[in-house]
Protein backbone atom coordinates (compact mmCIF):
# COMPACT_ATOMS: atom_id res chain seq x y z
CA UNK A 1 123.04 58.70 207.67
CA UNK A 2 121.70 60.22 210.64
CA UNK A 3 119.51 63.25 210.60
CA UNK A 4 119.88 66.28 212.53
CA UNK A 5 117.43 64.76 215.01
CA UNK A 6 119.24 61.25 215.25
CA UNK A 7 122.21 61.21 217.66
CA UNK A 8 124.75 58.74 218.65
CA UNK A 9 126.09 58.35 221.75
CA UNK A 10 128.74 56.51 222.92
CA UNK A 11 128.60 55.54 226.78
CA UNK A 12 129.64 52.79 229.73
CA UNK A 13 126.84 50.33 230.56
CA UNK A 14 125.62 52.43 233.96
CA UNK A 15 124.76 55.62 231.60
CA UNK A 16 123.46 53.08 229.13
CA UNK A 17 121.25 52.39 231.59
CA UNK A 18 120.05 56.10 232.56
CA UNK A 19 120.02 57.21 229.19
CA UNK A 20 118.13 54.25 227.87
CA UNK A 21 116.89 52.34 230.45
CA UNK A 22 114.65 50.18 227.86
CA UNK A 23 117.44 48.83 226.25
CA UNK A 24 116.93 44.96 227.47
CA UNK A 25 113.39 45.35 225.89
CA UNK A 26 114.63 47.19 222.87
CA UNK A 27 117.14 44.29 221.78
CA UNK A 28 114.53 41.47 222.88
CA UNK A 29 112.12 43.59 219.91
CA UNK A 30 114.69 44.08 217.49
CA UNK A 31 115.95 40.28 218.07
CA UNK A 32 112.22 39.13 217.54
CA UNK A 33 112.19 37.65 221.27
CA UNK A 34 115.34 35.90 220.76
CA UNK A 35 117.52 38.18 223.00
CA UNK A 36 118.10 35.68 226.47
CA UNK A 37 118.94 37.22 229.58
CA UNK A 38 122.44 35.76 229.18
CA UNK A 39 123.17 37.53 225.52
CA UNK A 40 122.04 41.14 227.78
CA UNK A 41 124.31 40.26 230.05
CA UNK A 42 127.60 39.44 227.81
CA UNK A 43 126.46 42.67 225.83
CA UNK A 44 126.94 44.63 229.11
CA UNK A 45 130.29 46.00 230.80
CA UNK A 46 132.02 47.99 227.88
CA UNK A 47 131.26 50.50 225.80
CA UNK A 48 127.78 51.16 224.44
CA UNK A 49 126.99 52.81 221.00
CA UNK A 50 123.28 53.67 221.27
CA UNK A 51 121.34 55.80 218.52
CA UNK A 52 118.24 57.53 219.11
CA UNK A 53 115.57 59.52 216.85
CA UNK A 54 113.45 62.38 218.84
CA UNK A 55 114.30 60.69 221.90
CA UNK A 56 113.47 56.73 221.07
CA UNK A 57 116.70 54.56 221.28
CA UNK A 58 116.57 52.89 217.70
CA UNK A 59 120.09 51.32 217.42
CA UNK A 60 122.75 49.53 219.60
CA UNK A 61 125.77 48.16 219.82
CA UNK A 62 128.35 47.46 222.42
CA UNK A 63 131.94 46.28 222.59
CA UNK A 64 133.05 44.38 225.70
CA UNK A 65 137.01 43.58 226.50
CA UNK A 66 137.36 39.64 226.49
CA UNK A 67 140.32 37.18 227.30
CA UNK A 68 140.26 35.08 224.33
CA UNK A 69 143.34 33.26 222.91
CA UNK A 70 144.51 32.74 219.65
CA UNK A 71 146.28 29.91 218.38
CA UNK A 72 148.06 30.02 221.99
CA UNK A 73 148.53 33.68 222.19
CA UNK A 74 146.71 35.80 224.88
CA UNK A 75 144.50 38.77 223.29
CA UNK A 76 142.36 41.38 225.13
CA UNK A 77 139.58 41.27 222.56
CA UNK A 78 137.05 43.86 221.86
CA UNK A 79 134.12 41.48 221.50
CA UNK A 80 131.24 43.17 219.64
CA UNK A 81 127.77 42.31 221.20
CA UNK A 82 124.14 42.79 220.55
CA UNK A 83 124.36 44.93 217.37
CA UNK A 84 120.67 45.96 216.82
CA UNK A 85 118.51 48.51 214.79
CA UNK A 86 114.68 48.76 215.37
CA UNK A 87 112.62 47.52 213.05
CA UNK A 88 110.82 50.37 212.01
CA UNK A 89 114.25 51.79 211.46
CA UNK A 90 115.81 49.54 209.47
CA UNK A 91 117.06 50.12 205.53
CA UNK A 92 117.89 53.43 206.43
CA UNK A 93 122.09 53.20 207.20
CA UNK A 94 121.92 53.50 210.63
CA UNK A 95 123.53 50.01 211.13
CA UNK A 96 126.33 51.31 208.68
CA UNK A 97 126.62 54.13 210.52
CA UNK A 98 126.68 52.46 214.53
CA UNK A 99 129.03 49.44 212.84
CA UNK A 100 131.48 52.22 211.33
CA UNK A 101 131.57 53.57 214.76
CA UNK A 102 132.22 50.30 216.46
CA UNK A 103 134.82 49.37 213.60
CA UNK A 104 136.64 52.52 214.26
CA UNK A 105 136.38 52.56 218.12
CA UNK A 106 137.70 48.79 218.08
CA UNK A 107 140.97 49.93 215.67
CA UNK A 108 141.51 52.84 218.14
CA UNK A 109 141.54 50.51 221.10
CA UNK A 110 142.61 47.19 220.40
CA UNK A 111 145.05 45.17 218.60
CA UNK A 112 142.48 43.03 217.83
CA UNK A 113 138.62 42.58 217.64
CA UNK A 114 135.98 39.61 217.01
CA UNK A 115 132.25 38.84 216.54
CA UNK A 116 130.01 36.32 216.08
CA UNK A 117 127.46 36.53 213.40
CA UNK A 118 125.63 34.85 210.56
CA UNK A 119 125.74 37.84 208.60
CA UNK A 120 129.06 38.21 207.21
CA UNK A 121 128.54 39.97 203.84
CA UNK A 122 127.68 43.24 206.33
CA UNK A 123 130.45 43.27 208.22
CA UNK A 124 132.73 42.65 205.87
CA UNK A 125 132.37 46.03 204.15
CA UNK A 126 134.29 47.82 207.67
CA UNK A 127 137.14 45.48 206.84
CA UNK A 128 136.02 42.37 209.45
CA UNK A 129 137.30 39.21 208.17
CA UNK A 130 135.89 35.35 208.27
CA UNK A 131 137.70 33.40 210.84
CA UNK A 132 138.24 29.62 209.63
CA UNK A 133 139.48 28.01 212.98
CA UNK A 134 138.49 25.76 215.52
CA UNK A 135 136.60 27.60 218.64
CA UNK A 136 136.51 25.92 221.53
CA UNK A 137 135.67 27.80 225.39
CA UNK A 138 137.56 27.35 228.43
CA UNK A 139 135.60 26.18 231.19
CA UNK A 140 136.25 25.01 234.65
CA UNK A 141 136.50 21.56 233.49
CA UNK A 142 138.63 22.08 230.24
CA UNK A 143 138.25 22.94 226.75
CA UNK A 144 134.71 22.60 225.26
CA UNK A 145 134.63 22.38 221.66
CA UNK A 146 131.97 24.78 220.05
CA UNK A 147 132.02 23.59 216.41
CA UNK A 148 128.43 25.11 216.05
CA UNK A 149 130.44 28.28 216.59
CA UNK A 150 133.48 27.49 214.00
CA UNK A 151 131.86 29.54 210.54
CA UNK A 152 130.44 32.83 212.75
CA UNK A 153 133.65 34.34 214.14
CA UNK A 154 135.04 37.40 211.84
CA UNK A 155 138.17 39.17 213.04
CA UNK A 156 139.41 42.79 212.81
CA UNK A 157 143.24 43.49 213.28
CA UNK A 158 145.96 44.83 211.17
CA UNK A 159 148.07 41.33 212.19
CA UNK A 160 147.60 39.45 208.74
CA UNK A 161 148.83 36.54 210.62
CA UNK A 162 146.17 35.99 212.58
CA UNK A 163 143.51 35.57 209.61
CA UNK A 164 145.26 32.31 209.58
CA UNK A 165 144.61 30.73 213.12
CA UNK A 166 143.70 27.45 213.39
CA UNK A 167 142.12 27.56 216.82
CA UNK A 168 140.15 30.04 218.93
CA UNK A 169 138.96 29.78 222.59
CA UNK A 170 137.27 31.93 224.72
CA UNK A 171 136.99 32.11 228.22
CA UNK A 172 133.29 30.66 229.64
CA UNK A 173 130.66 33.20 230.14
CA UNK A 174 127.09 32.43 230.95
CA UNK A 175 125.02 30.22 228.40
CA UNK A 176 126.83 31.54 224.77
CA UNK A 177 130.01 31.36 224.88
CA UNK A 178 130.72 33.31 221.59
């Protein structure tokens, strides 16, 4: 949990940036250089949930409104992006306590909400789900099948139904699509 001295603060991506304005090099540290310019950029334009300690940002994550469709239906999805705690930091809760935020933040303002991770086992404990569908994105010249993409998406929504999907597509955003 956080101390008296940790405080999270949930903001757009402009006071991100005047609050924080390290973030870009904080998530390139906590991702261990593997943060591209293109993963900053999907992470920006929604709502950030930044934590700091004595004034150091030590955890992020943001959650960005997406046009994503599932199994033909039309869903403004709040995407989670760039969840992140800093190294130093880590072992400590304070990714519990930013994804709790994020989990209840994403019930309060959409039907439904997505991710991409490797990490499953930790998200499942807010009540995200495993996604076993086909993803493909939606680009200028058609549907792109992502297969690489197929076991990483986990779903949050009360609709049962949609546990079930068998196919997932995104819109095309710059380099990742999910």
């Amino acid at each position: 949990m956080a101390s008296s001295e940790e405080q999270i603060v949930i903001c757009s991506s402009e006071e991100m940036l005047l609050l924080a304005p390290n973030t870009r090099a904080f998530l390139n540290g906590a991702y261990e250089g593997d943060f591209s310019d293109s993963d900053y950029e999907n992470a920006l334009g929604g709502r950030h949930f930044i934590l700091f300690e004595s004034g150091q940002l030590i955890a992020h994550a943001s959650v960005v409104t997406r046009s994503i469709s599932i199994d033909d239906s039309a869903w403004k999805v709040g995407y989670v992006e760039a969840v992140a705690v800093a190294s130093d930091f880590r072992d400590r809760g304070l990714g519990r306590q930013i994804m709790q935020q994020v989990t209840d933040f994403c019930r309060g303002n959409y039907e439904v909400a997505m991710l991409s991770t490797g990490e499953h086992g930790f998200y499942e404990r807010f009540g995200w789900v495993r996604l076993d569908a086909t993803t493909f994105v939606d680009t200028a010249n058609g549907l792109i099948r992502t297969d690489e993409d197929d076991d990483c998406l986990m779903l949050l929504s009360d609709m049962s139904d949609l546990t079930n999907a068998r196919q997932v597509v995104a819109l095309d955003r710059s380099e990742n699509p999910w």
